[in-house]
Protein backbone atom coordinates (compact mmCIF):
# COMPACT_ATOMS: atom_id res chain seq x y z
CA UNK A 1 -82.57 10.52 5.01
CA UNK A 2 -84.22 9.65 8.25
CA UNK A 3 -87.82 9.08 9.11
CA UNK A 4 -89.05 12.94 8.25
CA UNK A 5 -92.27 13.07 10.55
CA UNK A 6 -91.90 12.59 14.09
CA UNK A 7 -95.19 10.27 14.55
CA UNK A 8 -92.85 7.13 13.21
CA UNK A 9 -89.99 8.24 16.05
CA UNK A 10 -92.54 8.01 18.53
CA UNK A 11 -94.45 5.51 17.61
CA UNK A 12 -91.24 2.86 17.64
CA UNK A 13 -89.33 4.75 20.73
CA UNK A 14 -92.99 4.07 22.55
CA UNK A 15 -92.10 -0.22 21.80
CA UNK A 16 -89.17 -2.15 22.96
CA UNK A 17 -86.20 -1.92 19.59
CA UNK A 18 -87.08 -4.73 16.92
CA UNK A 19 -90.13 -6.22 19.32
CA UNK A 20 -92.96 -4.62 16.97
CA UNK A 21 -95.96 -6.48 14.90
CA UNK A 22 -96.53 -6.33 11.78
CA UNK A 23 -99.66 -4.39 12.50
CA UNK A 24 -98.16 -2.29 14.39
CA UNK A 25 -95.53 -1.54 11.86
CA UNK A 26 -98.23 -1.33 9.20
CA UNK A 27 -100.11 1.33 11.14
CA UNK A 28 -96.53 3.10 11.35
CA UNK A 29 -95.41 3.21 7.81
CA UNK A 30 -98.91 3.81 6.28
CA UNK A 31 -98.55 7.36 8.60
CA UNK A 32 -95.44 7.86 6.97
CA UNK A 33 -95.11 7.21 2.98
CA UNK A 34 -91.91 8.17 2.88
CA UNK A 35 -90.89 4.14 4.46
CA UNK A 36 -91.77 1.05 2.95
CA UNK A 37 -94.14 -1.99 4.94
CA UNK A 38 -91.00 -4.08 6.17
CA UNK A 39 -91.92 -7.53 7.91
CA UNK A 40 -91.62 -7.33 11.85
CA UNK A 41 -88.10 -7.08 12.82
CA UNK A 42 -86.07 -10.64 13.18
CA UNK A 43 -85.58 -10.87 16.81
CA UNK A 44 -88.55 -11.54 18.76
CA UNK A 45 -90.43 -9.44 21.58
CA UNK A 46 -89.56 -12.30 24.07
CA UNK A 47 -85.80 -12.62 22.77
CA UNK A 48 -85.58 -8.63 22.75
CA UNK A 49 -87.03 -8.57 26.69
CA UNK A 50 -84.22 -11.16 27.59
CA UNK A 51 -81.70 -8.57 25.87
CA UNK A 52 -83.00 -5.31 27.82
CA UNK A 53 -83.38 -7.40 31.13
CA UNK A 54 -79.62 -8.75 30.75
CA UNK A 55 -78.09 -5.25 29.53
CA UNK A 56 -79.62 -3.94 32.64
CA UNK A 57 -78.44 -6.39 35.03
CA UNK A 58 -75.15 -5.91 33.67
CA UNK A 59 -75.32 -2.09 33.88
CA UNK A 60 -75.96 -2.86 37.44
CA UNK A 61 -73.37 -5.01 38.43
CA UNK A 62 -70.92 -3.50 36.26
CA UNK A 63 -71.36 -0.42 38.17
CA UNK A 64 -71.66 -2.66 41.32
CA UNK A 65 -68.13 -3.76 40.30
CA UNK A 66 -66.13 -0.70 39.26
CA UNK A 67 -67.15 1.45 42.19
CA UNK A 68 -65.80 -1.44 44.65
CA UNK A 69 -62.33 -1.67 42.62
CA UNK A 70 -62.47 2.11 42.99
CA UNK A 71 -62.97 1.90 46.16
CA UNK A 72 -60.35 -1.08 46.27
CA UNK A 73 -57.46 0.96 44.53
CA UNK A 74 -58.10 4.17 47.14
CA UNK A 75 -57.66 1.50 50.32
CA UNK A 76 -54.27 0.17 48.35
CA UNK A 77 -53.18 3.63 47.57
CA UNK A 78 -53.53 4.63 51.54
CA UNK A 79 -51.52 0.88 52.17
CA UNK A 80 -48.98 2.30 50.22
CA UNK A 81 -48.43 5.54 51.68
CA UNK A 82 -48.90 3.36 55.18
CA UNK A 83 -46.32 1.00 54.24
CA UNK A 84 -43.86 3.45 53.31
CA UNK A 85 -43.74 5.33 56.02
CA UNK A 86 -43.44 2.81 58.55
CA UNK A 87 -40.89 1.71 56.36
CA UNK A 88 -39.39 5.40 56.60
CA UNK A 89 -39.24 5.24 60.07
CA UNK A 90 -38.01 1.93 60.25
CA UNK A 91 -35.14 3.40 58.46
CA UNK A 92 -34.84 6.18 60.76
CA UNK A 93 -34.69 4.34 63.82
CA UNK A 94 -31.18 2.56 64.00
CA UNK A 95 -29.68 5.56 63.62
CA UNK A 96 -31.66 7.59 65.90
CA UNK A 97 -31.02 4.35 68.19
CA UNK A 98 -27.35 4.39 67.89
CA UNK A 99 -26.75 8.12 68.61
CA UNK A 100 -28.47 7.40 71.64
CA UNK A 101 -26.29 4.45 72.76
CA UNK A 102 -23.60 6.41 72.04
CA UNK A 103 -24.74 9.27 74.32
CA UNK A 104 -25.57 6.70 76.87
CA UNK A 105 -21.56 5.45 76.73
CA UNK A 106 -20.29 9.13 76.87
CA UNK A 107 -22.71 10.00 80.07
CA UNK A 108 -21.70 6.56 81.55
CA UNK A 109 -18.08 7.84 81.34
CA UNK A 110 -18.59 10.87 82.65
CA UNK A 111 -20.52 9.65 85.63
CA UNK A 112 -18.26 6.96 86.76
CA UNK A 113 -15.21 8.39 87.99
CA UNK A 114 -13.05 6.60 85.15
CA UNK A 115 -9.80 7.31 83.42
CA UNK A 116 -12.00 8.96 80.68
CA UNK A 117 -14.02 11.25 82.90
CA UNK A 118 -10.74 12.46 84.53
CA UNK A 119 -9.60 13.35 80.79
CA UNK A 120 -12.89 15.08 80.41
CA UNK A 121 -11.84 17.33 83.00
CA UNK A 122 -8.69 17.82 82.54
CA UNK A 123 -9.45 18.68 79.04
CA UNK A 124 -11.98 21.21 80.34
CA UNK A 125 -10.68 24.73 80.59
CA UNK A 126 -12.86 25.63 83.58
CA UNK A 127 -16.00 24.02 85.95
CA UNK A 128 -18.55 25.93 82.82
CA UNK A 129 -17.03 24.02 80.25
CA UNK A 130 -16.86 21.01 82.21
CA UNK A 131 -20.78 21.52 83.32
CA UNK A 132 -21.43 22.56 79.82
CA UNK A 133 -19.87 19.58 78.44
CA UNK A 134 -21.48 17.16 80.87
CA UNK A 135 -25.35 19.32 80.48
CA UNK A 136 -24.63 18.98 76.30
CA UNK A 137 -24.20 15.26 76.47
CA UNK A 138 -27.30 14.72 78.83
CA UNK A 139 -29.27 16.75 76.24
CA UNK A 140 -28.34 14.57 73.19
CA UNK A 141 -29.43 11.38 75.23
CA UNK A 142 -32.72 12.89 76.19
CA UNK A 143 -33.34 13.78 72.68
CA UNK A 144 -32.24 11.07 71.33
CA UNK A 145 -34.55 8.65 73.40
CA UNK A 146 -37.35 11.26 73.13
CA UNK A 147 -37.21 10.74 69.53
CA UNK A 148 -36.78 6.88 69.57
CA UNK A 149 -39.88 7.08 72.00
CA UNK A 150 -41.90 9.26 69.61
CA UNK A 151 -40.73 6.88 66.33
CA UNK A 152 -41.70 4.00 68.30
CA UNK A 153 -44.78 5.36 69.36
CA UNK A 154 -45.72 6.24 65.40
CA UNK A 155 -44.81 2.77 64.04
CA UNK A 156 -47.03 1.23 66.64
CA UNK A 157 -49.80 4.02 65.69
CA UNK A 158 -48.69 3.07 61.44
CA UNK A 159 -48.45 -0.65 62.54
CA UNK A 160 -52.14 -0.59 63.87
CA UNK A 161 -53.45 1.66 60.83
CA UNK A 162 -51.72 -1.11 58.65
CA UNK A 163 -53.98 -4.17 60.44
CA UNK A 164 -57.17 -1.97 60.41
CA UNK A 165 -56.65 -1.25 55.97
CA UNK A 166 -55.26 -4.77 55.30
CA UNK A 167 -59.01 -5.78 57.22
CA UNK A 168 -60.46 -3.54 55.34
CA UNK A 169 -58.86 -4.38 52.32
CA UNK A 170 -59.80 -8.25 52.23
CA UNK A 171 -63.51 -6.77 52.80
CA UNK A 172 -63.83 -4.96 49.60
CA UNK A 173 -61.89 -7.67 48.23
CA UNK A 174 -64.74 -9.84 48.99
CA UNK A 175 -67.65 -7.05 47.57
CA UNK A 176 -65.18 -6.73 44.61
CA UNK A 177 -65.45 -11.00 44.30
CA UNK A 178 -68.91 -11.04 44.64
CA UNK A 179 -69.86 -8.11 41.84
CA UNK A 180 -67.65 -9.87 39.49
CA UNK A 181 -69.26 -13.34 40.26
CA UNK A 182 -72.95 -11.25 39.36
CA UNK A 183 -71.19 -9.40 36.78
CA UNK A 184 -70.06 -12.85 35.15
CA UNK A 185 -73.89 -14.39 35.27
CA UNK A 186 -74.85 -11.19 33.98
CA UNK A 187 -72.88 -10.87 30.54
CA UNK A 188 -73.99 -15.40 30.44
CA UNK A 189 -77.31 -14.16 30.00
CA UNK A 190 -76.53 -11.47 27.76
CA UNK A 191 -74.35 -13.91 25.80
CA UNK A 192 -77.34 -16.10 25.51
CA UNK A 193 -79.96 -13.69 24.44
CA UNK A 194 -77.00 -12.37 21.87
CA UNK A 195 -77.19 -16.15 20.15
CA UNK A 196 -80.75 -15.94 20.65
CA UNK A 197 -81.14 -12.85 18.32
CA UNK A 198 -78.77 -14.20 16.08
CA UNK A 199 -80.34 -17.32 15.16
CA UNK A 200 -83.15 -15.51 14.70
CA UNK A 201 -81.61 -12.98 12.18
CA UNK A 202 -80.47 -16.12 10.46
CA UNK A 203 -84.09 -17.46 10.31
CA UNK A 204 -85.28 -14.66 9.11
CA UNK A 205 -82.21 -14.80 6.43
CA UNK A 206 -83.71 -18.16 5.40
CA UNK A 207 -87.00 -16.95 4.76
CA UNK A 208 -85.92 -14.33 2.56
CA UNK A 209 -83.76 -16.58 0.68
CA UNK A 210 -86.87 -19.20 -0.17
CA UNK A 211 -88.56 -16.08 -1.85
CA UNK A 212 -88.71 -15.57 -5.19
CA UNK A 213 -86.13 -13.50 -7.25
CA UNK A 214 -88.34 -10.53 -7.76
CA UNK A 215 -89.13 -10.32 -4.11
CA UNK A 216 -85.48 -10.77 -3.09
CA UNK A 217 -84.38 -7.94 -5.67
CA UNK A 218 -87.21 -5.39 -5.18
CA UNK A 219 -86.56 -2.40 -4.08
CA UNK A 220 -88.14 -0.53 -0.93
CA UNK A 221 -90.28 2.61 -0.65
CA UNK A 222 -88.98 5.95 0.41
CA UNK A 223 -85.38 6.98 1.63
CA UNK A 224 -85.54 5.99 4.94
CA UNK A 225 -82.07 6.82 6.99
CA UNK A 226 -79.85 6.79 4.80
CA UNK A 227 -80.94 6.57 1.10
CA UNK A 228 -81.18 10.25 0.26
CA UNK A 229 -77.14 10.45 1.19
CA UNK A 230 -74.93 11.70 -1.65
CA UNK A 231 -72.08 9.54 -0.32
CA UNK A 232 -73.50 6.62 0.20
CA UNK A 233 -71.76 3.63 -0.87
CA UNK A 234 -74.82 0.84 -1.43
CA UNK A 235 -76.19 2.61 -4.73
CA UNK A 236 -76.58 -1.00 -6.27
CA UNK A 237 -80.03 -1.48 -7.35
CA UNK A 238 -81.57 -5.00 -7.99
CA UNK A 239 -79.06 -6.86 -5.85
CA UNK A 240 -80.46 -10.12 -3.72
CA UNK A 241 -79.15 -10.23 0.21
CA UNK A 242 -76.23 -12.64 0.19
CA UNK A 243 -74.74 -14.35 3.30
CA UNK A 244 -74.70 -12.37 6.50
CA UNK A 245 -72.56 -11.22 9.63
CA UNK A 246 -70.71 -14.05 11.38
CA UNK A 247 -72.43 -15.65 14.04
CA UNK A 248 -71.18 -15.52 17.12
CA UNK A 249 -68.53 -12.69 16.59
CA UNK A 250 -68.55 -10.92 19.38
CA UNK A 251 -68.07 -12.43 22.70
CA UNK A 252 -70.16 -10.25 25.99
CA UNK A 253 -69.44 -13.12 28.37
CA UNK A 254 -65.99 -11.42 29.13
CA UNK A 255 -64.88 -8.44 31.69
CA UNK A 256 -65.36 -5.12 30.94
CA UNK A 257 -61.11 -3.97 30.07
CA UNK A 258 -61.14 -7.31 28.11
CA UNK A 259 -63.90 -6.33 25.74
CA UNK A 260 -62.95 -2.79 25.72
CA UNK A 261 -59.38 -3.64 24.86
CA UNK A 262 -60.05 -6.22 22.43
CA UNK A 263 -62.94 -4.06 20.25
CA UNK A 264 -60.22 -1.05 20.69
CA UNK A 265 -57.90 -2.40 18.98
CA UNK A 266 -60.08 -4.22 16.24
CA UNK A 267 -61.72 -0.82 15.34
CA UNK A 268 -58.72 1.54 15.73
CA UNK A 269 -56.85 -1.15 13.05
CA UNK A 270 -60.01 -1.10 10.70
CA UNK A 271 -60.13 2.72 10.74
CA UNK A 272 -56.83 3.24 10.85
CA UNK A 273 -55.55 6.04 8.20
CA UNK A 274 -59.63 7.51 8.34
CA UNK A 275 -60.66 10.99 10.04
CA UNK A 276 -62.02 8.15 12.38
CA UNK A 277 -58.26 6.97 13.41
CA UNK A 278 -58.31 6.66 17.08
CA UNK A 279 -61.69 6.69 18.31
CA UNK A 280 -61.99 2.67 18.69
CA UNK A 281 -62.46 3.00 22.23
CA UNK A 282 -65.34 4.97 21.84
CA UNK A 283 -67.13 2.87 19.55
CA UNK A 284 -65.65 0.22 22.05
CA UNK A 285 -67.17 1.73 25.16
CA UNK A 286 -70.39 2.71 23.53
CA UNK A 287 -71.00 -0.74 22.30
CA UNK A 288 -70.37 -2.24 25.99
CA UNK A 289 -73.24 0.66 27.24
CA UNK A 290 -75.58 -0.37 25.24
CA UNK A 291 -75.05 -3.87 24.01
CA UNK A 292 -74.77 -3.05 20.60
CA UNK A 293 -72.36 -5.20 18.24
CA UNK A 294 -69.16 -3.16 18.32
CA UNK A 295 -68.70 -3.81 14.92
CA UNK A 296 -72.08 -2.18 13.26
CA UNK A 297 -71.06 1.26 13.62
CA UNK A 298 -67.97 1.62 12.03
CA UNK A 299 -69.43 -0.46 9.34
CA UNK A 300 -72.04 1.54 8.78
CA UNK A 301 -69.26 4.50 8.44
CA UNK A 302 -67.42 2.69 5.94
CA UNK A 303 -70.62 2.32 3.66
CA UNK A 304 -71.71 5.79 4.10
CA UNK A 305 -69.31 8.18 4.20
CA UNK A 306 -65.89 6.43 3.30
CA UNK A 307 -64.93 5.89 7.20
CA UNK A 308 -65.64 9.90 7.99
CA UNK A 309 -63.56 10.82 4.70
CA UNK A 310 -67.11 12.28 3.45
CA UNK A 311 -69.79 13.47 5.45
CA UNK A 312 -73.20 14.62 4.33
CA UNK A 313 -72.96 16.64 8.07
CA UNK A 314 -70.60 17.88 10.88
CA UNK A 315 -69.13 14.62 12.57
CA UNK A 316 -71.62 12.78 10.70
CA UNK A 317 -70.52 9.56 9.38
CA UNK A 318 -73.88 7.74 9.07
CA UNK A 319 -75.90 9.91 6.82
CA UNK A 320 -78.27 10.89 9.82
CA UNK A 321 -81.01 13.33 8.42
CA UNK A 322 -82.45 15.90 10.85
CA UNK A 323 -86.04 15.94 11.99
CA UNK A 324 -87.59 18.35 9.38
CA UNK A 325 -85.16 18.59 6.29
CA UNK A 326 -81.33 18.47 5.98
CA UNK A 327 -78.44 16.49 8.14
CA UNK A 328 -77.47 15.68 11.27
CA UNK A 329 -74.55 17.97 12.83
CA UNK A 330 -72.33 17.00 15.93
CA UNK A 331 -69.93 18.72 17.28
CA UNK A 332 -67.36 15.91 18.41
CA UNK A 333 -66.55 12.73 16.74
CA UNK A 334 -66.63 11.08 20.47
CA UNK A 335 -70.81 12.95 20.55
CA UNK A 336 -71.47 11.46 16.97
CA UNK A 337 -69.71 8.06 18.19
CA UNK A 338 -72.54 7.95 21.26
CA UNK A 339 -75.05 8.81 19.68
CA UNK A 340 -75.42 6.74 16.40
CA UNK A 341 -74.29 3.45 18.75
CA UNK A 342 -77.33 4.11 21.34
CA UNK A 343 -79.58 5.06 17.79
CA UNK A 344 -78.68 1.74 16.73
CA UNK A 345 -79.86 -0.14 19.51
CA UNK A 346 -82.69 1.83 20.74
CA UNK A 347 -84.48 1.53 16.86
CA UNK A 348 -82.71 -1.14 14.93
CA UNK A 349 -81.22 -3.79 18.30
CA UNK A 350 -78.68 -5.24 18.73
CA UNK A 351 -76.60 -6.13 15.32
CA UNK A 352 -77.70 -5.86 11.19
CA UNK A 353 -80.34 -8.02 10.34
CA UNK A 354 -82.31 -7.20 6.42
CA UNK A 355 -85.28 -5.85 8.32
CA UNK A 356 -82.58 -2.79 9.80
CA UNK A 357 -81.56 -2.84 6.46
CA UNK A 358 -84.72 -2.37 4.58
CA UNK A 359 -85.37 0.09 7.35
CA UNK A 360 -81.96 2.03 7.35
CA UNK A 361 -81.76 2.12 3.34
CA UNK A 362 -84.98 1.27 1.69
CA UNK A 363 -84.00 1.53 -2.04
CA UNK A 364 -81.08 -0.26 -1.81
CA UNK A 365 -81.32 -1.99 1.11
CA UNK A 366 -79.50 -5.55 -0.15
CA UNK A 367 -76.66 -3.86 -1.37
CA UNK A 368 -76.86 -1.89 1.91
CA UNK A 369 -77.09 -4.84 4.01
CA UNK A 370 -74.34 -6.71 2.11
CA UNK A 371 -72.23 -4.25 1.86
CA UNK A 372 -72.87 -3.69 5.79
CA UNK A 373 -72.21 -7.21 6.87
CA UNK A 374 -69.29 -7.79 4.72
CA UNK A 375 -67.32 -5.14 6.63
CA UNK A 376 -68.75 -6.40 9.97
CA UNK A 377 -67.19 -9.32 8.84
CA UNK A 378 -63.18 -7.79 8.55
CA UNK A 379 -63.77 -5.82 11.81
């Protein structure tokens, strides 16, 4: 169940996720005795600033970047429609052009005195017909080069819209360019802080392993997030914290449709055949918003409620008590998705480490975290 007072919420929301003291943590738990004392989370204040400062440069540019191939796919969309209809016309215009030849040969006959203008008029049943015949013809060539004029006149006009969107189109192509370049230095630093944090889970892994057995294996106080859950999978008591998520499994320093794409299809085939079938690109695009491991969430889900087969709430796969008694309700999977992924990171950072454990499931918090990591680890 999750922190029951709201003087613990605030008192972490007021400090940057996992960059508390241990005083300031003691102070915290001793005004809540329903959590256990945990040691200061593994990544460091310093380490967690480098995170925030990179997420939000990347935020920045990333939005930098899609409005500009936004922008970029409008200008080739009007191109397009340019290109076909000069095209159109270009198709139009022999035709047009030919008729008007024509009508050009037939008036030239008719105005020269020749064999064929002579048959004109003898074909002619009287001087109206003839007049009309001679009036008709002069009408088709004045159309005709009326609307070769007018076709000409538009392809110029198209030709000239064409130069002015093709300049315009190398412009954004540059702005595009340049957001990915800051984009790409971006997600570096992110990368880096990422490996940052994780050696310093591992460290902190380290430390707890040099303990001794009764302080590996004991227990915490209180129920935390999730220990109160009837469906939670990590009941095993007594259990020491084993290995650990893989280092370096996810990989920020690549675009945005590559990450998304890649996590999409890793989640959607890890919850495949779950009421959570289908929603990898949520956890996908969640993860990317907030720099949270892609692969925590859906854990998590596994461990405590069978992958959504059995939720202690509404859309509530993560055994998310409510503020005052009882569980957390959502009314989409895709709200639920968004909302434990931004939890995660805003209180716990940006992957598992055993302090988010003993944290998240005090009683059982090394079967928890285990348990956790080990289906990190098949995502």
């Amino acid at each position: 169940m999750r922190d029951s007072k709201p003087s613990i919420v605030k008192v972490i929301a007021s400090r940057p996720a996992r960059a508390l003291t241990c005083a300031a943590l003691a102070v915290a738990f001793a005004a809540t005795p329903l959590l256990s004392p945990v040691a200061a989370y593994a990544v460091s204040s310093e380490t967690q600033a480098e995170l925030d400062a990179a997420e939000s440069q990347v935020d920045s540019y990333a939005a930098a970047y899609n409005e500009a191939a936004k922008k970029l796919e409008e200008l080739q969309a009007k191109i397009d429609e340019n290109t076909a209809n000069i095209a159109a016309i270009e198709e139009e215009l022999p035709g047009l052009q030919a008729a008007a030849s024509q009508a050009m040969r037939e008036a030239y006959k008719y105005q020269s005195n020749s064999n064929p203008l002579v048959s004109f008029v003898l074909k002619s049943q009287s001087l109206d017909d003839l007049i009309t015949g001679v009036v008709y013809m002069d009408q088709i060539q004045s159309s005709n080069n009326a609307a070769i004029d007018e076709l000409n006149s538009k392809q110029q006009e198209l030709e000239q819209q064409k130069a002015e969107l093709d300049q315009a189109k190398a412009q954004l192509e540059e702005q595009k360019k340049a957001a990915a370049d800051a984009l790409a230095e971006a997600q570096a630093a992110r990368s880096a802080a990422q490996a940052k944090a994780e050696a310093e889970a591992a460290a902190e892994l380290a430390a707890l392993a040099a303990q001794s057995q009764a302080e590996q294996t004991a227990p915490g106080e209180g129920s935390g997030v999730s220990g109160d859950n009837p469906y939670s999978g990590a009941t095993d008591q007594g259990s020491s914290v084993s290995g650990g998520v893989s280092s370096g499994g996810v990989n920020w320093n690549v675009s945005y449709d590559e990450f998304i794409n890649t996590w999409t299809t890793r989640i959607d085939n890890y919850l495949a055949g779950s009421p959570l079938a289908g929603y990898g690109r949520v956890f996908a695009e969640a993860s990317w918003n907030t720099g949270t491991d892609p692969r925590w969430s859906p854990a998590i889900s596994c461990i405590e409620s069978t992958k959504g087969r059995y939720c202690a709430g509404s859309c509530n796969a993560w055994g998310l008590s409510a503020v005052g008694g009882g569980w957390m309700n959502f009314g989409s999977w895709t709200e639920a998705i968004n909302y434990h992924v931004s939890y995660l990171y805003k209180y716990y950072g940006p992957t598992l480490t055993p302090a988010a454990a003993q944290k998240y499931c005090p009683p059982t918090w090394q079967d928890w975290y285990n348990k956790v990591a080990s289906e990190m680890n098949r995502i």
